[in-house]
C-alpha atoms as a PDB file:
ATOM      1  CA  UNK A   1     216.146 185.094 253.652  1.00  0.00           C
ATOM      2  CA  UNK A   2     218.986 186.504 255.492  1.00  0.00           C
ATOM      3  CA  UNK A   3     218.735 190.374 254.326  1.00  0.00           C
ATOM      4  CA  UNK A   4     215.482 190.417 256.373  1.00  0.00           C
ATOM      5  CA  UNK A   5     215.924 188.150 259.070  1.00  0.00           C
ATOM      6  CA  UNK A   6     216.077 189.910 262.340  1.00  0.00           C
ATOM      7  CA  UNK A   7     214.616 187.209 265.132  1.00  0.00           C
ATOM      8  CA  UNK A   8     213.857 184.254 264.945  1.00  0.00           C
ATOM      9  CA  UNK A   9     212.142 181.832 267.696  1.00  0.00           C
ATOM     10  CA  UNK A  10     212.082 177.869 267.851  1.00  0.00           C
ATOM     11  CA  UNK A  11     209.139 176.622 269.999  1.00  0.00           C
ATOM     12  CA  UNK A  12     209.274 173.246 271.749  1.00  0.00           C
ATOM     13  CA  UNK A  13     205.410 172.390 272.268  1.00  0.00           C
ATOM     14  CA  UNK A  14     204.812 171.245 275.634  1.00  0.00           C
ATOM     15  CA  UNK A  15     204.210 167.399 276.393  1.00  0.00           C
ATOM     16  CA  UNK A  16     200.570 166.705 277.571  1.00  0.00           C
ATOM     17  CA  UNK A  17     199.677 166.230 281.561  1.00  0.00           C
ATOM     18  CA  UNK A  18     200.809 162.661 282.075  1.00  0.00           C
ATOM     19  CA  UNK A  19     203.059 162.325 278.675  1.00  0.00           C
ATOM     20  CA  UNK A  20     206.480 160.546 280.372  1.00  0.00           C
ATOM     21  CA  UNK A  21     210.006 160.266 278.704  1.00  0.00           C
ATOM     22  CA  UNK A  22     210.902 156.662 277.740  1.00  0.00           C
ATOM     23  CA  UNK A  23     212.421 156.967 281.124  1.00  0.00           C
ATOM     24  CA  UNK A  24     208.883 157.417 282.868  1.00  0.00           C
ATOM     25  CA  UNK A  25     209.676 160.196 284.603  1.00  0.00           C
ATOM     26  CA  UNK A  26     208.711 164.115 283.631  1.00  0.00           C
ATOM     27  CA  UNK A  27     211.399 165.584 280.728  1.00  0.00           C
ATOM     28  CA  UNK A  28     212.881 169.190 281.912  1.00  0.00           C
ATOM     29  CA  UNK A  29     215.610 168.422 278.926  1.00  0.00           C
ATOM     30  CA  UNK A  30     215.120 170.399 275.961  1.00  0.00           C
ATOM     31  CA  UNK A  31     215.596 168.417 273.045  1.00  0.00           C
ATOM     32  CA  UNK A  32     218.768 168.934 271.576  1.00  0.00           C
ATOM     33  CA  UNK A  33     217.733 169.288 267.510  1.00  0.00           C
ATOM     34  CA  UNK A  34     216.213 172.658 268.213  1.00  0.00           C
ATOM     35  CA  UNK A  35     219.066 174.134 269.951  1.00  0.00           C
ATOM     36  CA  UNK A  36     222.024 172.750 266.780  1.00  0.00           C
ATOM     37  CA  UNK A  37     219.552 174.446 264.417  1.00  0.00           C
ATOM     38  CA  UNK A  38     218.809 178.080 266.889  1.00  0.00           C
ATOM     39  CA  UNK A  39     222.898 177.866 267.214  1.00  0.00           C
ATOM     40  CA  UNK A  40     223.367 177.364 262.904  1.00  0.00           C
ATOM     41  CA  UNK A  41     220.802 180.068 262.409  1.00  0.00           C
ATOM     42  CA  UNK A  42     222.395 182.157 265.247  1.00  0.00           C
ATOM     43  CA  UNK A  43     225.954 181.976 263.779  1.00  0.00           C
ATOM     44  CA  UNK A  44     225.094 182.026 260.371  1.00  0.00           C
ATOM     45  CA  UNK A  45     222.705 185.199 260.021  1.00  0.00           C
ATOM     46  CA  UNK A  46     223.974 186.767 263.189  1.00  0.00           C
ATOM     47  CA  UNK A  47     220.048 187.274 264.548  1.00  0.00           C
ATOM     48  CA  UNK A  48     218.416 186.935 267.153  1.00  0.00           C
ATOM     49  CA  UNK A  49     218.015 183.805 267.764  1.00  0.00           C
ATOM     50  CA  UNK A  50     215.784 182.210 270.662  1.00  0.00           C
ATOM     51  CA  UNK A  51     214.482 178.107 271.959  1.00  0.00           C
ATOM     52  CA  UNK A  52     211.195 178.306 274.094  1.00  0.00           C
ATOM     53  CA  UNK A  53     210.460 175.149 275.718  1.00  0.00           C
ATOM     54  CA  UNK A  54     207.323 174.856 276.651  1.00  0.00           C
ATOM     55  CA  UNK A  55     207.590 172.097 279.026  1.00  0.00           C
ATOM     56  CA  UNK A  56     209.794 174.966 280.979  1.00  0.00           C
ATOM     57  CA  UNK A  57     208.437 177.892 280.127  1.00  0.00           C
ATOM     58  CA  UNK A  58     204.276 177.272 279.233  1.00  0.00           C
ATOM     59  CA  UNK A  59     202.873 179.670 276.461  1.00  0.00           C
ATOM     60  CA  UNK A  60     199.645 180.354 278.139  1.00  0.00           C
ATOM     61  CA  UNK A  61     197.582 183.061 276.933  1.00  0.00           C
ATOM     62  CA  UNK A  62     198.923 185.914 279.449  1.00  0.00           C
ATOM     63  CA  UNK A  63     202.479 184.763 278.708  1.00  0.00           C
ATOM     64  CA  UNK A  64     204.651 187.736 277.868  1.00  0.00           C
ATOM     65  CA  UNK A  65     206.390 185.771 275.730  1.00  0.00           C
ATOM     66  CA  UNK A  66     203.535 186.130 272.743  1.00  0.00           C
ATOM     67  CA  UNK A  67     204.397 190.073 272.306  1.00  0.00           C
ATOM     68  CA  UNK A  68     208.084 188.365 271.607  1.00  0.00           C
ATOM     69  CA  UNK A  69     206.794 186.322 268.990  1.00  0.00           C
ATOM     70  CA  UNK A  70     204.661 189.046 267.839  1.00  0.00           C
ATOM     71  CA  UNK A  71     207.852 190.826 266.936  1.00  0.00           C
ATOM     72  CA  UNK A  72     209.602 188.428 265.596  1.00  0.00           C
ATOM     73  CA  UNK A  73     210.157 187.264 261.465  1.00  0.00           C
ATOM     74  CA  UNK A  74     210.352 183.170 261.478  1.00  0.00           C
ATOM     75  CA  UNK A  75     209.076 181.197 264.134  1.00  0.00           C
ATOM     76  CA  UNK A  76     209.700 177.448 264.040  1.00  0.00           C
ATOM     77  CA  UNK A  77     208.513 174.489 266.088  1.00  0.00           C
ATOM     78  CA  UNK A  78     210.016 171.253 266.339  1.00  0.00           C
ATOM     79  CA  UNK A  79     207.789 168.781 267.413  1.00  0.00           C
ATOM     80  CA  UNK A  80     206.876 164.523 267.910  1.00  0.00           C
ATOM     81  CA  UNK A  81     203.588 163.530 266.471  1.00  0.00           C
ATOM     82  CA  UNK A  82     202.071 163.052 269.510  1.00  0.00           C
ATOM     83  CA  UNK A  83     203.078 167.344 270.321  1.00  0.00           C
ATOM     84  CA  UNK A  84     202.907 168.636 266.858  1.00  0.00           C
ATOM     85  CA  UNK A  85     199.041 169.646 267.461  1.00  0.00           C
ATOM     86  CA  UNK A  86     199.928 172.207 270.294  1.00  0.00           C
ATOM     87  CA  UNK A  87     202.875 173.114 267.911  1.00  0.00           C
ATOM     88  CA  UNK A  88     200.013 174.102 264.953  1.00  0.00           C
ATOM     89  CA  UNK A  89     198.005 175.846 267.899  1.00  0.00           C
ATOM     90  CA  UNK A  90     201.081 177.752 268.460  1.00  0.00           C
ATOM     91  CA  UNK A  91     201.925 178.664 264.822  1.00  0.00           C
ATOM     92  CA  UNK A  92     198.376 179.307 263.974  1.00  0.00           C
ATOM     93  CA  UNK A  93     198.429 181.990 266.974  1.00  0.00           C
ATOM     94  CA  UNK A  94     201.759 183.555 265.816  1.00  0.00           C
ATOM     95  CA  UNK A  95     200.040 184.244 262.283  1.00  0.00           C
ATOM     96  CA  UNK A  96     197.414 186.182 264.015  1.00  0.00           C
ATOM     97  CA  UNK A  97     199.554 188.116 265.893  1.00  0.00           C
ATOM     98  CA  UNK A  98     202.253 188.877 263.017  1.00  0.00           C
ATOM     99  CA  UNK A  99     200.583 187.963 259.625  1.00  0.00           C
ATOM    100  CA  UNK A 100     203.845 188.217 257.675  1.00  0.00           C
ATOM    101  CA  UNK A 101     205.581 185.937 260.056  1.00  0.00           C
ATOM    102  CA  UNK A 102     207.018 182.965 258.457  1.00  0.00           C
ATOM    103  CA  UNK A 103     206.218 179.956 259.985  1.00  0.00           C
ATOM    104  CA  UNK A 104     208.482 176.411 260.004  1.00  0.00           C
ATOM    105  CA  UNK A 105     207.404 173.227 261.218  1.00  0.00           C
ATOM    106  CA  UNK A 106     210.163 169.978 261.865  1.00  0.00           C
ATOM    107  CA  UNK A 107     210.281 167.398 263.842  1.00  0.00           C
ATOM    108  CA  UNK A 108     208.807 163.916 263.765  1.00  0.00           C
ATOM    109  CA  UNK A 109     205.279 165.065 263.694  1.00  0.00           C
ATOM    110  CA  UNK A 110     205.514 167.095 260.704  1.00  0.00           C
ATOM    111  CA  UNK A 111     207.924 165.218 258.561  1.00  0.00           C
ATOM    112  CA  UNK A 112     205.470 162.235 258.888  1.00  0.00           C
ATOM    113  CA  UNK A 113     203.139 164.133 257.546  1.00  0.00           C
ATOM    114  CA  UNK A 114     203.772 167.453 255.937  1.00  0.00           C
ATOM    115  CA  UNK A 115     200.106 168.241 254.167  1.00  0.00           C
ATOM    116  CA  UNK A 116     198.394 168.327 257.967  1.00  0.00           C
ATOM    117  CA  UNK A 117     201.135 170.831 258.970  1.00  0.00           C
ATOM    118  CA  UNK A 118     200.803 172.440 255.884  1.00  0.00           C
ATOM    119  CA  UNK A 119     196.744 172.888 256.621  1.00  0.00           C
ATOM    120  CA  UNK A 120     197.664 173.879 259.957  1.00  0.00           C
ATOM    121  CA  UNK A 121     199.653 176.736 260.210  1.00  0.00           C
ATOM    122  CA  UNK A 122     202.995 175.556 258.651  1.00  0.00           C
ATOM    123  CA  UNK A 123     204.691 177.524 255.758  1.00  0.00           C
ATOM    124  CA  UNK A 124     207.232 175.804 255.041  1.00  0.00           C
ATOM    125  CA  UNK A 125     207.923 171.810 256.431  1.00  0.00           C
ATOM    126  CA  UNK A 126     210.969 170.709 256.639  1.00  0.00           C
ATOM    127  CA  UNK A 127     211.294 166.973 256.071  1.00  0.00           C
ATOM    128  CA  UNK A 128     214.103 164.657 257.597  1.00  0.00           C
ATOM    129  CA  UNK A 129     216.901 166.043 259.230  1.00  0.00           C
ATOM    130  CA  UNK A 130     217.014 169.841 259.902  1.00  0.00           C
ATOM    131  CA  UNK A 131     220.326 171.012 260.164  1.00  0.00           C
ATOM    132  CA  UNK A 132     221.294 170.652 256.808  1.00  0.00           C
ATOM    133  CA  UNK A 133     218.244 171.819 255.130  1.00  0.00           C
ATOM    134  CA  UNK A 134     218.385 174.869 257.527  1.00  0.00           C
ATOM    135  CA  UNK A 135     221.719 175.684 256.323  1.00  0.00           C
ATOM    136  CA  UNK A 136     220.497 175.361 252.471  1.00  0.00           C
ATOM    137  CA  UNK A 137     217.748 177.720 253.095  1.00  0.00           C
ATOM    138  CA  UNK A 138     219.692 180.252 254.682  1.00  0.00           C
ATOM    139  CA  UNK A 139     222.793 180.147 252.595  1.00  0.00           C
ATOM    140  CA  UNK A 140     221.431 180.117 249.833  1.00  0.00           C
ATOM    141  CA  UNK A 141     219.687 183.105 249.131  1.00  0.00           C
ATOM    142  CA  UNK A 142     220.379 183.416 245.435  1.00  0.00           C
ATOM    143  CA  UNK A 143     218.460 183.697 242.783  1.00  0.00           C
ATOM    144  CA  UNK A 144     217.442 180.584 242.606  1.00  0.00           C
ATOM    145  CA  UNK A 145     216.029 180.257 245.591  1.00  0.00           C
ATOM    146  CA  UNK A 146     214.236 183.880 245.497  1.00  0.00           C
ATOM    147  CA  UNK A 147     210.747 182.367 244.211  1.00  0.00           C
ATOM    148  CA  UNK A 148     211.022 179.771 247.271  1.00  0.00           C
ATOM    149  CA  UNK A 149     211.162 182.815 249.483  1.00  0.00           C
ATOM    150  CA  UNK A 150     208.257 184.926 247.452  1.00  0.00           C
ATOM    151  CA  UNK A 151     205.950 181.929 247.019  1.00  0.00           C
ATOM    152  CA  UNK A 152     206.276 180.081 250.974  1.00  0.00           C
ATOM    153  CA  UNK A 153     203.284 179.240 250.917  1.00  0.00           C
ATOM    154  CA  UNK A 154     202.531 175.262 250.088  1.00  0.00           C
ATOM    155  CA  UNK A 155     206.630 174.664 249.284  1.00  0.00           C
ATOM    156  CA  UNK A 156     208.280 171.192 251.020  1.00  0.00           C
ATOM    157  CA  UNK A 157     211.768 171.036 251.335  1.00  0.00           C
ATOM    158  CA  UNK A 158     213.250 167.821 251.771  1.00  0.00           C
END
C-alpha cells in the first residue's frame, strides 16, 4: 500500500438536521478516532494526510473539496450507524469521480454491519478498533499481504 499512497482523506459524515450529542446540544467536535488514525497514516507513510468533518465543513455538491477527493488514492469514512448512509453517499461519489480510488469504511455503522457497507461503496471494512488494523495494513506490505491489496474488493479485515 505504501509505495503508492500519495493522499489520503478521512470523511466524518455530517449528523442529520436535529441529530444532538448525548449532551443535547449541536457537536462542532470532531471525533477523535479519525484524527489517531489520519495522524498513524500521516507519520507512518509520510502522505498527505487530511480529516473533513462534515458537520464543519458540508460536502455539498459545489464544494471544492470533491476535486480534492478526486485527486486523492484512499478515502475513508468513519461513521455511527445512524451517519454511515451519508458516509456510503459519500464513498459512492468518490468512486465516480476517481474509479481507482480505494475506499475504507469504520466506525460503528460499518463494523455492525460490514456486507451493507460492502454493497454500498466500501472496499475494504474495517471491523472493531481502527488503529491497529490501520497500522497492519500499512506496515505490512509484504508479500503476504500483496493479494489483499490486488483483490480489495469484498476483503474484511478484522
Amino acid at each position: 500500500m505504501s509505495e503508492n499512497i500519495k493522499k489520503v482523506i478521512i470523511v466524518c459524515p455530517r449528523r442529520e438536521e436535529g441529530f444532538y450529542s448525548q449532551f443535547d446540544v449541536k457537536d462542532p467536535m470532531t471525533p477523535e478516532g479519525p484524527i489517531i488514525i489520519a495522524t498513524i497514516i500521516e507519520q507512518t507513510l509520510e502522505c498527505d494526510v487530511s480529516v473533513i468533518d462534515e458537520s464543519i465543513t458540508p460536502l455539498d455538491e459545489e464544494s471544492y473539496l470533491w476535486q480534492e477527493i478526486a485527486k486523492t488514492d484512499v478515502i475513508g469514512i468513519s461513521a455511527m450507524t445512524c451517519l454511515e448512509n451519508r458516509g456510503y453517499e459519500i464513498l459512492r461519489k468518490a468512486k465516480q469521480l476517481n474509479p481507482n480510488i480505494i475506499c475504507l469504511a469504520g466506525g460503528f455503522g460499518p463494523s455492525s454491519n460490514p456486507e451493507k457497507a460492502l454493497k454500498s461503496g466500501a472496499d475494504i471494512v474495517i471491523i472493531g478498533e481502527g488503529v491497529e488494523i490501520i497500522k497492519e495494513l500499512i506496515l505490512e506490505r509484504t508479500p503476504k499481504f500483496n493479494n489483499f491489496w490486488l483483490n480489495l474488493r469484498r476483503c474484511f479485515v478484522c
